[in-house]
N, C-alpha and C. Protein backbone atom coordinates (compact mmCIF):
# COMPACT_ATOMS: atom_id res chain seq x y z
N UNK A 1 9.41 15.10 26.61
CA UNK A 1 9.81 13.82 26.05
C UNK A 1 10.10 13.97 24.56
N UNK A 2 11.04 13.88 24.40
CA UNK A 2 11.64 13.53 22.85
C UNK A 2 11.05 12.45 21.87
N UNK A 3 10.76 12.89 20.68
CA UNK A 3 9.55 11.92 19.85
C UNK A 3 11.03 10.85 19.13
N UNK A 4 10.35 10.22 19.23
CA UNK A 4 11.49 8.87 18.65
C UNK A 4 11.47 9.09 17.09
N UNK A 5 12.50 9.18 16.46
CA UNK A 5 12.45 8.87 14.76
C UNK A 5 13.08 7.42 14.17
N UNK A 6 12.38 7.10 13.03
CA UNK A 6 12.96 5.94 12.89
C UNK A 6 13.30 6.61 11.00
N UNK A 7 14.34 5.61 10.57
CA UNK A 7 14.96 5.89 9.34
C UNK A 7 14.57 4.90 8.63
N UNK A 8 13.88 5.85 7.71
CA UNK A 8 12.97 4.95 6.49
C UNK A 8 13.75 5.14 5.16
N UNK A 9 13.65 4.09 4.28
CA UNK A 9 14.10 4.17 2.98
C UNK A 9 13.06 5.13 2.04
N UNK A 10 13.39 6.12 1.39
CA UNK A 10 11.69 6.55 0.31
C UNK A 10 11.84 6.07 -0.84
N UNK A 11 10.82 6.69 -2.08
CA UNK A 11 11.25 5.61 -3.62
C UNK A 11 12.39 5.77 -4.36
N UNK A 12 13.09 6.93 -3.75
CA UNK A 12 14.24 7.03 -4.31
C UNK A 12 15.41 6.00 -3.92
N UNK A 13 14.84 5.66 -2.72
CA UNK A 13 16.07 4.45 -2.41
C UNK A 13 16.83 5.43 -1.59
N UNK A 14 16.77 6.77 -1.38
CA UNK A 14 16.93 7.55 0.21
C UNK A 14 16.94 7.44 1.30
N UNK A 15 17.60 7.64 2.10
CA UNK A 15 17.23 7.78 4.22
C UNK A 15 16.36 8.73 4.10
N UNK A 16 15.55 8.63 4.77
CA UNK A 16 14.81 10.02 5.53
C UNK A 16 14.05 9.46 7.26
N UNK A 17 14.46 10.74 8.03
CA UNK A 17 13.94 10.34 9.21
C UNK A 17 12.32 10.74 9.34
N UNK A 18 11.84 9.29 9.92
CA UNK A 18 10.11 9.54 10.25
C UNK A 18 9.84 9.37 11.88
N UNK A 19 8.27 9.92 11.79
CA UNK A 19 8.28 9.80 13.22
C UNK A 19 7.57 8.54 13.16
N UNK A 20 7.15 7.89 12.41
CA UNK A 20 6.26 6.52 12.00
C UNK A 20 6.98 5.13 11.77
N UNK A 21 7.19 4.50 11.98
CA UNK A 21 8.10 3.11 11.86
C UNK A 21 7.52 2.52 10.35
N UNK A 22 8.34 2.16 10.22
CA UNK A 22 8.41 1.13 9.08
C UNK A 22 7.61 0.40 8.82
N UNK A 23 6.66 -0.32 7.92
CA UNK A 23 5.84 -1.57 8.32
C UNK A 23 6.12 -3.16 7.84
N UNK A 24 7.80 -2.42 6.38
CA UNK A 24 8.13 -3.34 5.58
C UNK A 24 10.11 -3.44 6.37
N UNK A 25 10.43 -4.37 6.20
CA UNK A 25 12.07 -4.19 6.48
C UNK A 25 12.58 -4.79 5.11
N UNK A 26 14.17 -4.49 5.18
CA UNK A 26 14.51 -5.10 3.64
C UNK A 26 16.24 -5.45 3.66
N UNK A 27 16.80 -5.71 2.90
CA UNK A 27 18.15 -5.74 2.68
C UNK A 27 18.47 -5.01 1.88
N UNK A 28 19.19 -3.93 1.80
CA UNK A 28 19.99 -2.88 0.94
C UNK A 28 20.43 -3.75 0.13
N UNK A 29 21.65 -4.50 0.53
CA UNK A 29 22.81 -5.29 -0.65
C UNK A 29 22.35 -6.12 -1.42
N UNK A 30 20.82 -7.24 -1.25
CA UNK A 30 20.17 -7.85 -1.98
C UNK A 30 18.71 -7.36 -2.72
N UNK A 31 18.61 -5.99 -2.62
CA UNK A 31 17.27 -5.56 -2.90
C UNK A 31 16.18 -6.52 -2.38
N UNK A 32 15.75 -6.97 -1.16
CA UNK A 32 14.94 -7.53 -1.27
C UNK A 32 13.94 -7.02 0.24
N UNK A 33 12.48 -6.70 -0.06
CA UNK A 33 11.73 -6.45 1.36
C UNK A 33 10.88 -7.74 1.40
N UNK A 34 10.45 -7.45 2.77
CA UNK A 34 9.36 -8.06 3.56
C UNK A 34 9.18 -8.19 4.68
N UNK A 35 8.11 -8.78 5.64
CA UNK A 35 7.93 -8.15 6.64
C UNK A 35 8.54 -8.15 7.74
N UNK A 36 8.06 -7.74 8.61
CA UNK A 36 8.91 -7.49 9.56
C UNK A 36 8.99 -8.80 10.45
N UNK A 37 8.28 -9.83 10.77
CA UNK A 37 8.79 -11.14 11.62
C UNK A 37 9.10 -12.23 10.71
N UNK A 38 9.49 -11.80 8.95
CA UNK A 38 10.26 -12.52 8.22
C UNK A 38 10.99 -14.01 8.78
N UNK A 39 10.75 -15.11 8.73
CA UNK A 39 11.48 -15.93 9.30
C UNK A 39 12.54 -15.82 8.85
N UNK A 40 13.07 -15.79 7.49
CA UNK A 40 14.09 -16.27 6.73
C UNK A 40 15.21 -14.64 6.97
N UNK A 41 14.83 -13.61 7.42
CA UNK A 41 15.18 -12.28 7.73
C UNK A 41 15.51 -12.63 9.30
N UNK A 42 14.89 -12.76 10.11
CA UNK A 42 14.85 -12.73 11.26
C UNK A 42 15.95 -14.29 11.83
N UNK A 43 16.42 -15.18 11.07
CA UNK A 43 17.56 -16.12 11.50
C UNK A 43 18.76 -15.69 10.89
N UNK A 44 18.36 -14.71 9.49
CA UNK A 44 19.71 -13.96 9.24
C UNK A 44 20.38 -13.24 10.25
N UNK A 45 19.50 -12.84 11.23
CA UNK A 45 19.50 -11.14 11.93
C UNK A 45 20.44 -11.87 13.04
N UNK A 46 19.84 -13.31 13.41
CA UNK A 46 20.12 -14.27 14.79
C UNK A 46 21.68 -14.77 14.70
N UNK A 47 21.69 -14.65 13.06
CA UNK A 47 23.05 -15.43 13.31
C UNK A 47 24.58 -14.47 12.88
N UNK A 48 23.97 -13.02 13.32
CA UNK A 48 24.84 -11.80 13.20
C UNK A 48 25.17 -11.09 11.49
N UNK A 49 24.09 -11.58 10.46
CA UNK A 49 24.17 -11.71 9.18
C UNK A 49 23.29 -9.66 9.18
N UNK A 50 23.30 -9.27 8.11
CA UNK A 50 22.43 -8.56 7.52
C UNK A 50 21.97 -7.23 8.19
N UNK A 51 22.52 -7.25 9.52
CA UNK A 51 22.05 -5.94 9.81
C UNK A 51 22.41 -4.63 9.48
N UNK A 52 23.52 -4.47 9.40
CA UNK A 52 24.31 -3.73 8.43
C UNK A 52 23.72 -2.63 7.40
N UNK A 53 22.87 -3.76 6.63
CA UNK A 53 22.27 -3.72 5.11
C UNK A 53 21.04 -4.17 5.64
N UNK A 54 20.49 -3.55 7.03
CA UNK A 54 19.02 -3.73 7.36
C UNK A 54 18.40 -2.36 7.08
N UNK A 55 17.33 -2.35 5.91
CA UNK A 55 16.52 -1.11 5.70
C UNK A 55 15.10 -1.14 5.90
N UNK A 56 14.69 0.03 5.76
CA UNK A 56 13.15 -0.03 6.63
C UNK A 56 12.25 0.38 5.67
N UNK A 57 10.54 0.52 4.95
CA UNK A 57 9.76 1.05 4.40
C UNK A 57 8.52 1.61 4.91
N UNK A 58 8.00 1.82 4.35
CA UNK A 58 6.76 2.88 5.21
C UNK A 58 5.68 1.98 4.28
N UNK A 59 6.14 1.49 3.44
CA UNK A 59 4.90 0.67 2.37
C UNK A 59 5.63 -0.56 1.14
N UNK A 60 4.53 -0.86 0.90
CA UNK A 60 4.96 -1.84 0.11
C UNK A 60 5.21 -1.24 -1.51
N UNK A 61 4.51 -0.35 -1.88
CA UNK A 61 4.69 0.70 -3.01
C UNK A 61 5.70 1.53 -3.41
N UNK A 62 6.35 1.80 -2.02
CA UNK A 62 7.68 2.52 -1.66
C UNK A 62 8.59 1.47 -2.14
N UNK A 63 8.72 0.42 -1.25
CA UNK A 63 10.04 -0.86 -1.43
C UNK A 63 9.62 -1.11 -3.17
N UNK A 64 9.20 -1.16 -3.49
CA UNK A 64 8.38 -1.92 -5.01
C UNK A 64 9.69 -0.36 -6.01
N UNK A 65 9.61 0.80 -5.38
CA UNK A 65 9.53 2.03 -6.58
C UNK A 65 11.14 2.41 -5.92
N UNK A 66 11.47 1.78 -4.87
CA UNK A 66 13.38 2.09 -4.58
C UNK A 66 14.22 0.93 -5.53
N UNK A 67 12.86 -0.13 -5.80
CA UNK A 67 13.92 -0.91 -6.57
C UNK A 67 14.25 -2.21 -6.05
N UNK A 68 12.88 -2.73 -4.96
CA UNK A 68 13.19 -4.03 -4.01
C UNK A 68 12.32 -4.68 -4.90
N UNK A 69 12.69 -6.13 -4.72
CA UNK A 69 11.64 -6.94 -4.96
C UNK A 69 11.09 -7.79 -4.00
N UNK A 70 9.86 -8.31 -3.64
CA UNK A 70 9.06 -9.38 -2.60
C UNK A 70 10.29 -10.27 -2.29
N UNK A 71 9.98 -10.95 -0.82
CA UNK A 71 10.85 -11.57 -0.39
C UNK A 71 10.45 -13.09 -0.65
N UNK A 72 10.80 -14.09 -1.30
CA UNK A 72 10.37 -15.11 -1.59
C UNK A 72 9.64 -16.39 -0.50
N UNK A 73 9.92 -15.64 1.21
CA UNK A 73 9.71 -16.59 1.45
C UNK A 73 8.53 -16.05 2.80
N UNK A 74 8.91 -14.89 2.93
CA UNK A 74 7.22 -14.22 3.74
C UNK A 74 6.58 -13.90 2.85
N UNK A 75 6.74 -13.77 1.30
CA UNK A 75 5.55 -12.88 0.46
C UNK A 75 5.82 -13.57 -0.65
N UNK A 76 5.36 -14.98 -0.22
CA UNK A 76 5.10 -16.10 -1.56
C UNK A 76 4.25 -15.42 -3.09
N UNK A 77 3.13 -14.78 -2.45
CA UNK A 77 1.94 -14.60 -3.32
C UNK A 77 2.86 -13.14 -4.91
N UNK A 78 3.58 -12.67 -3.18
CA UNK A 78 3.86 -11.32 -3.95
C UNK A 78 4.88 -11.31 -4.80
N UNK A 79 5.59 -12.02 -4.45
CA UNK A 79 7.15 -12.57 -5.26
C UNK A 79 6.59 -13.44 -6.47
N UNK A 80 6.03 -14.14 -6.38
CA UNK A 80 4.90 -15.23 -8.13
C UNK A 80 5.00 -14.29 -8.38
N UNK A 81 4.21 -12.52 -8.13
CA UNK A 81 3.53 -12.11 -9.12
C UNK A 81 5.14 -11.32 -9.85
N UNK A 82 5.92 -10.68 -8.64
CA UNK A 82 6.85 -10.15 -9.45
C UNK A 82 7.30 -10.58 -10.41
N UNK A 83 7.89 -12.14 -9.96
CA UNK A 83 8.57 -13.73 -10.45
C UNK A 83 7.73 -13.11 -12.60
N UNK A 84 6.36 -13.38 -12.18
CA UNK A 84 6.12 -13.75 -13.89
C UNK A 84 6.25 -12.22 -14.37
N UNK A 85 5.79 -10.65 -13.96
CA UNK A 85 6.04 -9.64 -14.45
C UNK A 85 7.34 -9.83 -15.27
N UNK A 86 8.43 -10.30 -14.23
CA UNK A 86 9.50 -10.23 -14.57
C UNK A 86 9.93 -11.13 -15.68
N UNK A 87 9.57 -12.17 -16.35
CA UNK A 87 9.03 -12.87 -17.06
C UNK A 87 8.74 -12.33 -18.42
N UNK A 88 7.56 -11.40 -18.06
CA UNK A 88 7.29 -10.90 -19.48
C UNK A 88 7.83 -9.96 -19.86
N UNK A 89 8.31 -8.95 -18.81
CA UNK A 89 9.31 -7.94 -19.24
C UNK A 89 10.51 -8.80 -20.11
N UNK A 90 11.36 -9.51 -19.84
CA UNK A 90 11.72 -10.18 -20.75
C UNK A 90 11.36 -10.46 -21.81
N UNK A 91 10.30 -10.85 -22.11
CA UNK A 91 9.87 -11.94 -23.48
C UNK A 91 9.50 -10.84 -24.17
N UNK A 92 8.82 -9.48 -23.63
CA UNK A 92 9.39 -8.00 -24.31
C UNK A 92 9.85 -8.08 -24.82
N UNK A 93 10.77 -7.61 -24.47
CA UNK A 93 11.81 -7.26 -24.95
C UNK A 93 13.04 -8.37 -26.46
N UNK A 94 13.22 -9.38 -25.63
CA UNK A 94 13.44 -10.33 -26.37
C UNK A 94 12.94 -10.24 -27.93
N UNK A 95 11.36 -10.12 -28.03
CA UNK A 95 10.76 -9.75 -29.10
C UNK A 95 10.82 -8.38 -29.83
N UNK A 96 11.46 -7.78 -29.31
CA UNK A 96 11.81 -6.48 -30.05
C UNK A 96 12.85 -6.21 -30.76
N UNK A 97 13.35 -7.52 -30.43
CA UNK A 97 15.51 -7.52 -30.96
C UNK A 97 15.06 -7.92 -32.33
């Protein structure tokens, strides 16, 4: 029996084939992950939208270091936190001009 591989994104924002599935899914064209029974992902998928530009992660550390950000609407908690990081990285910067 042939071991199934599935194609994961790594932090480079790479394909690589695993023998382990994904635990995060994402959109290539919008940088954005989250999980896998995503509502707001999963009516995209229904209404022939996004698959295309459907990518897979092995972690949430991975999607975070290819360059995704939380999906606003399965990972409320996680997207705030990006939401204000992103925030102060600004006001950084801003203050340095």
């Amino acid at each position: 029996m042939e071991e199934k591989l599935y194609k994961l994104i790594n932090e480079n924002g790479e394909e690589y084939l695993s023998s382990i599935p994904g635990t995060l899914g994402g959109n290539k064209r919008l940088k954005i992950y989250g999980r896998l029974d995503c509502p707001s992902a999963l009516r995209w998928i229904e209404q022939g939208y996004y698959i295309k530009d459907r990518v897979f992660f092995i972690d949430e550390e991975t999607a975070i270091k290819a360059g995704y950000r939380p999906c606003a609407v399965c990972m409320k908690k996680e997207y705030a936190e990006w939401k204000e990081h992103q925030k102060s990285l600004i006001y950084t910067l801003q203050r340095r001009k």
